[in-house]
C-alpha atoms as a PDB file:
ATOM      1  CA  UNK A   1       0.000   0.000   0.000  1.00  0.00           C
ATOM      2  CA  UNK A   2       2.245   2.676  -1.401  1.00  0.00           C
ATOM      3  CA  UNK A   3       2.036   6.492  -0.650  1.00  0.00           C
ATOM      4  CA  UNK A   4       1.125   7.303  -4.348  1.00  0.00           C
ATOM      5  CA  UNK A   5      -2.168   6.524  -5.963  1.00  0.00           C
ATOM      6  CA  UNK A   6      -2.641   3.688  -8.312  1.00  0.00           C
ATOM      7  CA  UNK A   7      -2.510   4.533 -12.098  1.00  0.00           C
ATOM      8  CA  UNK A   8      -6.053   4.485 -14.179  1.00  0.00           C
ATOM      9  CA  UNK A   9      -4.472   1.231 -16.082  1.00  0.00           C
ATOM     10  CA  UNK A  10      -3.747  -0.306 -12.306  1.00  0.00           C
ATOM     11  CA  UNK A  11      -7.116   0.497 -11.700  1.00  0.00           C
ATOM     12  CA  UNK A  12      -8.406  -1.092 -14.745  1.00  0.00           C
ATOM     13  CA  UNK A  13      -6.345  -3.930 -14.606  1.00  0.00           C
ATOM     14  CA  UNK A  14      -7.178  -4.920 -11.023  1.00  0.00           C
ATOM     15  CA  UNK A  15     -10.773  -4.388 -10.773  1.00  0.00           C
ATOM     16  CA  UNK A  16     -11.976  -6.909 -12.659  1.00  0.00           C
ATOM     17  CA  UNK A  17      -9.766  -9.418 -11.134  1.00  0.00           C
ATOM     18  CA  UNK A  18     -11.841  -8.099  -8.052  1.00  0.00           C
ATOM     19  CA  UNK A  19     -15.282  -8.828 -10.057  1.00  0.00           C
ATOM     20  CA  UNK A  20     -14.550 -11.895 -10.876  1.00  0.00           C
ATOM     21  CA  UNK A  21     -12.909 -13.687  -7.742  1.00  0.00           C
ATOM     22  CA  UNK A  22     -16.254 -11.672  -6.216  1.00  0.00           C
ATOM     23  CA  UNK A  23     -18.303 -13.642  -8.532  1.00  0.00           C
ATOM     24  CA  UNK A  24     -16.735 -16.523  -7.752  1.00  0.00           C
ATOM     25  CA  UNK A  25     -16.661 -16.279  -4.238  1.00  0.00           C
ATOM     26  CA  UNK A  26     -20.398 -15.057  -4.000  1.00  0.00           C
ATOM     27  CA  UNK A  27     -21.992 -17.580  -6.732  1.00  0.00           C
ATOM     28  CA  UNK A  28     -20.805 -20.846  -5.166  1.00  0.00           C
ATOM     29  CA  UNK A  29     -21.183 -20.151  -1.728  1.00  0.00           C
ATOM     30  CA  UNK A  30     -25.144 -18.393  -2.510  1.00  0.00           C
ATOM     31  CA  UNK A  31     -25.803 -21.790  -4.214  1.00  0.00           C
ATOM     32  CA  UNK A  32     -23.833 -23.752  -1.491  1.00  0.00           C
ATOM     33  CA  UNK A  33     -26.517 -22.150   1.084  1.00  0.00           C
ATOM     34  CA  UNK A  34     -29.381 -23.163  -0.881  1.00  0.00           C
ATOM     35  CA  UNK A  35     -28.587 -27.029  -0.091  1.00  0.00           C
ATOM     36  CA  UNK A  36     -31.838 -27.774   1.648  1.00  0.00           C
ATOM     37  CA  UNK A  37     -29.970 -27.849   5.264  1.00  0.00           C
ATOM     38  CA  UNK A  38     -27.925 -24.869   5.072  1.00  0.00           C
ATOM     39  CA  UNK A  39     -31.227 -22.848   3.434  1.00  0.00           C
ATOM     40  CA  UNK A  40     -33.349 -24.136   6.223  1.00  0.00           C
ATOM     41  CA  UNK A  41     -30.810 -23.232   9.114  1.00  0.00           C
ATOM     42  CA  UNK A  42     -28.855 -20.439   7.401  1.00  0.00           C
ATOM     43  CA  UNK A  43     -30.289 -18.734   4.774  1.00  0.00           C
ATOM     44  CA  UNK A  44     -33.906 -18.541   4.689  1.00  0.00           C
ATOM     45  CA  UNK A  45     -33.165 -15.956   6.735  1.00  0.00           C
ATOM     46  CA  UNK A  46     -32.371 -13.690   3.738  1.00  0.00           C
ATOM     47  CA  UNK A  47     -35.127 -15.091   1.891  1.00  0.00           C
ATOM     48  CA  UNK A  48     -38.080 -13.765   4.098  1.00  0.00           C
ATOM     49  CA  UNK A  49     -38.296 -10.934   1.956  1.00  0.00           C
ATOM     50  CA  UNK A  50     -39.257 -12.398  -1.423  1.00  0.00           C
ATOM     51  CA  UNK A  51     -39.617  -8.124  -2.629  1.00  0.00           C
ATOM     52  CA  UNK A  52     -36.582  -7.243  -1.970  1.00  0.00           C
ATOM     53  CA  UNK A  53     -35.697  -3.908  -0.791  1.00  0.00           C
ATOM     54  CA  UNK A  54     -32.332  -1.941  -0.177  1.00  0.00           C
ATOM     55  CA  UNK A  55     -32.286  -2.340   3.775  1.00  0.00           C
ATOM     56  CA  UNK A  56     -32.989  -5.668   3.402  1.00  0.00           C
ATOM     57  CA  UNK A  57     -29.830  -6.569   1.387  1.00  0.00           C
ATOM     58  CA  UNK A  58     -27.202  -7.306   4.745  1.00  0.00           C
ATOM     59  CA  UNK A  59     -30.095  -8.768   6.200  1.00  0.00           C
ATOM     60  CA  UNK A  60     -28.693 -12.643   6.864  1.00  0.00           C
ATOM     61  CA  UNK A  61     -27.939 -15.168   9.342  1.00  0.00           C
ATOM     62  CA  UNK A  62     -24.030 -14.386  10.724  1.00  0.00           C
ATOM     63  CA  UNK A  63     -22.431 -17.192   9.224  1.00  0.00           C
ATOM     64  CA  UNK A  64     -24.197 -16.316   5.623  1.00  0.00           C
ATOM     65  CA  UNK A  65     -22.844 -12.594   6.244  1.00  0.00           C
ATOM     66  CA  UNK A  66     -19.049 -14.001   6.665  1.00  0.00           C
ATOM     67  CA  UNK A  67     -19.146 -16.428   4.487  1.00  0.00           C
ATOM     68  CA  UNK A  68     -20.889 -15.587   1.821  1.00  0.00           C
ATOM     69  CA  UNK A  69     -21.177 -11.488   1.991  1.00  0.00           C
ATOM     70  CA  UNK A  70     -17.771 -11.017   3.307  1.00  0.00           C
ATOM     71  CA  UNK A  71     -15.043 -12.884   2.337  1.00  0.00           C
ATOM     72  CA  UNK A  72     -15.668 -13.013  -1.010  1.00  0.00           C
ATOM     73  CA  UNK A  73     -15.244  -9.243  -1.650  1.00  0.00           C
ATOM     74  CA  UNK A  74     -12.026  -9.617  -0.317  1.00  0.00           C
ATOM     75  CA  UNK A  75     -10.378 -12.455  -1.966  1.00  0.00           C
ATOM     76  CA  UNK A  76      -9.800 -10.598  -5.420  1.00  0.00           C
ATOM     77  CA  UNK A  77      -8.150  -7.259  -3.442  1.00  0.00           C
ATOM     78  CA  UNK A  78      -5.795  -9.681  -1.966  1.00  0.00           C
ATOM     79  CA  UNK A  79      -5.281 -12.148  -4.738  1.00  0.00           C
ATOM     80  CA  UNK A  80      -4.598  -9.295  -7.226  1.00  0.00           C
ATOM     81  CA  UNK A  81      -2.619  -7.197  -4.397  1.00  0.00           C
ATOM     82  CA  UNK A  82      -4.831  -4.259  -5.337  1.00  0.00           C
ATOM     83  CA  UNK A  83      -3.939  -0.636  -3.818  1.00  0.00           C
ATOM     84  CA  UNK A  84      -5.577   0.610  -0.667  1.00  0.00           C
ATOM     85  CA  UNK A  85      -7.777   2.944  -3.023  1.00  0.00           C
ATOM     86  CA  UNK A  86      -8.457   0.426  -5.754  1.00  0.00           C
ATOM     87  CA  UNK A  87     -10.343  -1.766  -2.527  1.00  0.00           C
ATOM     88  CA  UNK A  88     -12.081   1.523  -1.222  1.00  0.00           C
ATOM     89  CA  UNK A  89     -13.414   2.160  -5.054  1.00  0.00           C
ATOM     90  CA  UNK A  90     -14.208  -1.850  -4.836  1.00  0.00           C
ATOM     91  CA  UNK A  91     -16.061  -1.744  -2.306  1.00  0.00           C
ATOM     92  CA  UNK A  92     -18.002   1.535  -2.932  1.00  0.00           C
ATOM     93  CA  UNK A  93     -19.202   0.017  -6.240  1.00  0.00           C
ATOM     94  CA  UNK A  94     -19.988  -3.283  -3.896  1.00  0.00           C
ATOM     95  CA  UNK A  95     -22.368  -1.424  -1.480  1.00  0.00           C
ATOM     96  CA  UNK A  96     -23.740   0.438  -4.344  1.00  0.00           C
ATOM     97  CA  UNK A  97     -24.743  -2.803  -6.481  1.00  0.00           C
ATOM     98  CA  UNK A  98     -25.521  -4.716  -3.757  1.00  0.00           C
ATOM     99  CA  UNK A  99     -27.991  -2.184  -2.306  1.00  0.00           C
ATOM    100  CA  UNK A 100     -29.626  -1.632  -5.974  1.00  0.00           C
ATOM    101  CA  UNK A 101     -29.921  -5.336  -6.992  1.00  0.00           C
ATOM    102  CA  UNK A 102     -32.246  -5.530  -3.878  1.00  0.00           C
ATOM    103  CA  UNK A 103     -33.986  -1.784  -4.711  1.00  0.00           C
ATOM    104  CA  UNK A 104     -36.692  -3.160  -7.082  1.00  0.00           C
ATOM    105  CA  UNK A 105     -35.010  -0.252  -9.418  1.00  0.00           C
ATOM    106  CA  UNK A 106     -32.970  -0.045 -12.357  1.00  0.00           C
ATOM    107  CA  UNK A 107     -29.991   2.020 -11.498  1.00  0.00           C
ATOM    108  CA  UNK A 108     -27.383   3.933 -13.659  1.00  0.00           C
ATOM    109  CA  UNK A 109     -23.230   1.613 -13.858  1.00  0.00           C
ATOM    110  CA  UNK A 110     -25.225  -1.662 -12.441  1.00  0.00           C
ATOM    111  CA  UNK A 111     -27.378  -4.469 -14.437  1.00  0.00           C
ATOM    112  CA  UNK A 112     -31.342  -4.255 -13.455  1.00  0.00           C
ATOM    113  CA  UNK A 113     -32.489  -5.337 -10.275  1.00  0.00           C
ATOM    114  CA  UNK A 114     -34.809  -7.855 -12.224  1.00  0.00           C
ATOM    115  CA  UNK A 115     -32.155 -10.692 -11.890  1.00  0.00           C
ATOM    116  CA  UNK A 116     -32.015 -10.770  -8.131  1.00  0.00           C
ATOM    117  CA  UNK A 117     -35.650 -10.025  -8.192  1.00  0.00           C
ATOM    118  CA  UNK A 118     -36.334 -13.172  -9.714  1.00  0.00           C
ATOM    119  CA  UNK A 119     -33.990 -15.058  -7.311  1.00  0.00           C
ATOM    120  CA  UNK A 120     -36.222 -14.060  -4.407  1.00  0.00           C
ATOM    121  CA  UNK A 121     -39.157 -14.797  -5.963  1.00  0.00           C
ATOM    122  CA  UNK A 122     -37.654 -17.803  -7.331  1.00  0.00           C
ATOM    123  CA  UNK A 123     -35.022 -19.004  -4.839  1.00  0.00           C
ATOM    124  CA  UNK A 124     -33.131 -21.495  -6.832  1.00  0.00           C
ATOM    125  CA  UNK A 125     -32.129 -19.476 -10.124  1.00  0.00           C
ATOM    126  CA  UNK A 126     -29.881 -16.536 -10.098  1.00  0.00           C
ATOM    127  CA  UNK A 127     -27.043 -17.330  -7.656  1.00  0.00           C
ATOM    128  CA  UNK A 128     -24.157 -15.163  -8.535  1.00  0.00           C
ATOM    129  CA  UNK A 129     -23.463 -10.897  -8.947  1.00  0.00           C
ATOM    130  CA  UNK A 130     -22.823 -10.805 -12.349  1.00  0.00           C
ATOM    131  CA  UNK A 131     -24.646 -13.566 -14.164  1.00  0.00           C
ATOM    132  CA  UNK A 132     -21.340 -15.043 -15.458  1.00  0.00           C
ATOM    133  CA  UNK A 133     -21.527 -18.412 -13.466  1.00  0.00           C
ATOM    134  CA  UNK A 134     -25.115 -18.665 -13.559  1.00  0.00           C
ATOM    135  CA  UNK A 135     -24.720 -18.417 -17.669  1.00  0.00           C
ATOM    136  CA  UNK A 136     -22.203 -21.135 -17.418  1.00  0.00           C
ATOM    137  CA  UNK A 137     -24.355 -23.409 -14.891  1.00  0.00           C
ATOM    138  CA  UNK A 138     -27.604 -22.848 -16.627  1.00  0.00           C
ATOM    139  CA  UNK A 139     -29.037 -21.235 -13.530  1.00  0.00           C
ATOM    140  CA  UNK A 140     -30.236 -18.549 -15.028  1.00  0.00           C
ATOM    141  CA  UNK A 141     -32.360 -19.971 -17.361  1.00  0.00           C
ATOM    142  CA  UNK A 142     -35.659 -19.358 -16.064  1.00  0.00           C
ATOM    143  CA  UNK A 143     -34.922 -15.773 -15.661  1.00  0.00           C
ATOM    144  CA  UNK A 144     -34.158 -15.549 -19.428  1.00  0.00           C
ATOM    145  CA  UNK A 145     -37.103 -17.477 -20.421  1.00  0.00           C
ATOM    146  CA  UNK A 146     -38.970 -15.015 -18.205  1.00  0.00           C
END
């Protein structure tokens, strides 16, 4: 964590590396706690609201919260060795999505709150942030059906 400020390329260069090990972090670990004894125990938790709203979006059991909310927004700052700023910017944009994909709104820089939507009115479609992994798994297929 150097005195000086990343460069833009840094920045470009070392945010998606943060997306994706996000993604992966987040998509296998939401689908993990939808195994019918974690979701029963765990997660439902998450899942009373089936509208989702923004102050509902931390609201989960504690081990869902570490395990699935927290650590994976911080493997890709520490796998890609980020700067200090480049994980502040991370995790702004992090807040930001996470409290519009539960807003029932379509917001300007994120995708539309539709996908999550679904998930909650669904449960088992839609895992992951960015649809990536639920392309490649099929989980999404439902949603684009829809």
């Amino acid at each position: 964590f150097g005195r000086e400020l990343p460069s833009v390329w840094r920045l470009v260069l070392d945010f998606p590396a943060c997306v994706l090990m996000q993604e992966i972090g987040f998509y296998y670990s939401h689908r993990l706690l939808h195994v019918p004894y974690l979701y029963k125990r765990v997660h439902k938790r998450h899942h009373e609201f089936t509208a989702p709203m923004s102050i509902a979006a931390p609201y989960a059991h504690p081990l869902e919260y570490v395990v699935s909310n927290v650590i994976p927004l911080f493997v890709g700052p520490i796998l890609s060795g980020c700067h200090v700023t480049t994980m502040w910017v991370w995790l702004f944009y992090l807040i930001y999505a996470t409290t519009t994909d539960h807003s029932g709104y379509h917001m300007p820089f994120t995708k539309s709150s539709e996908f999550h939507d679904f998930h909650h009115a669904k449960f088992n479609y839609n895992y992951g942030a960015i649809t990536l992994l639920d392309w490649l798994h099929g989980t999404d297929s439902a949603f684009r059906r829809s």
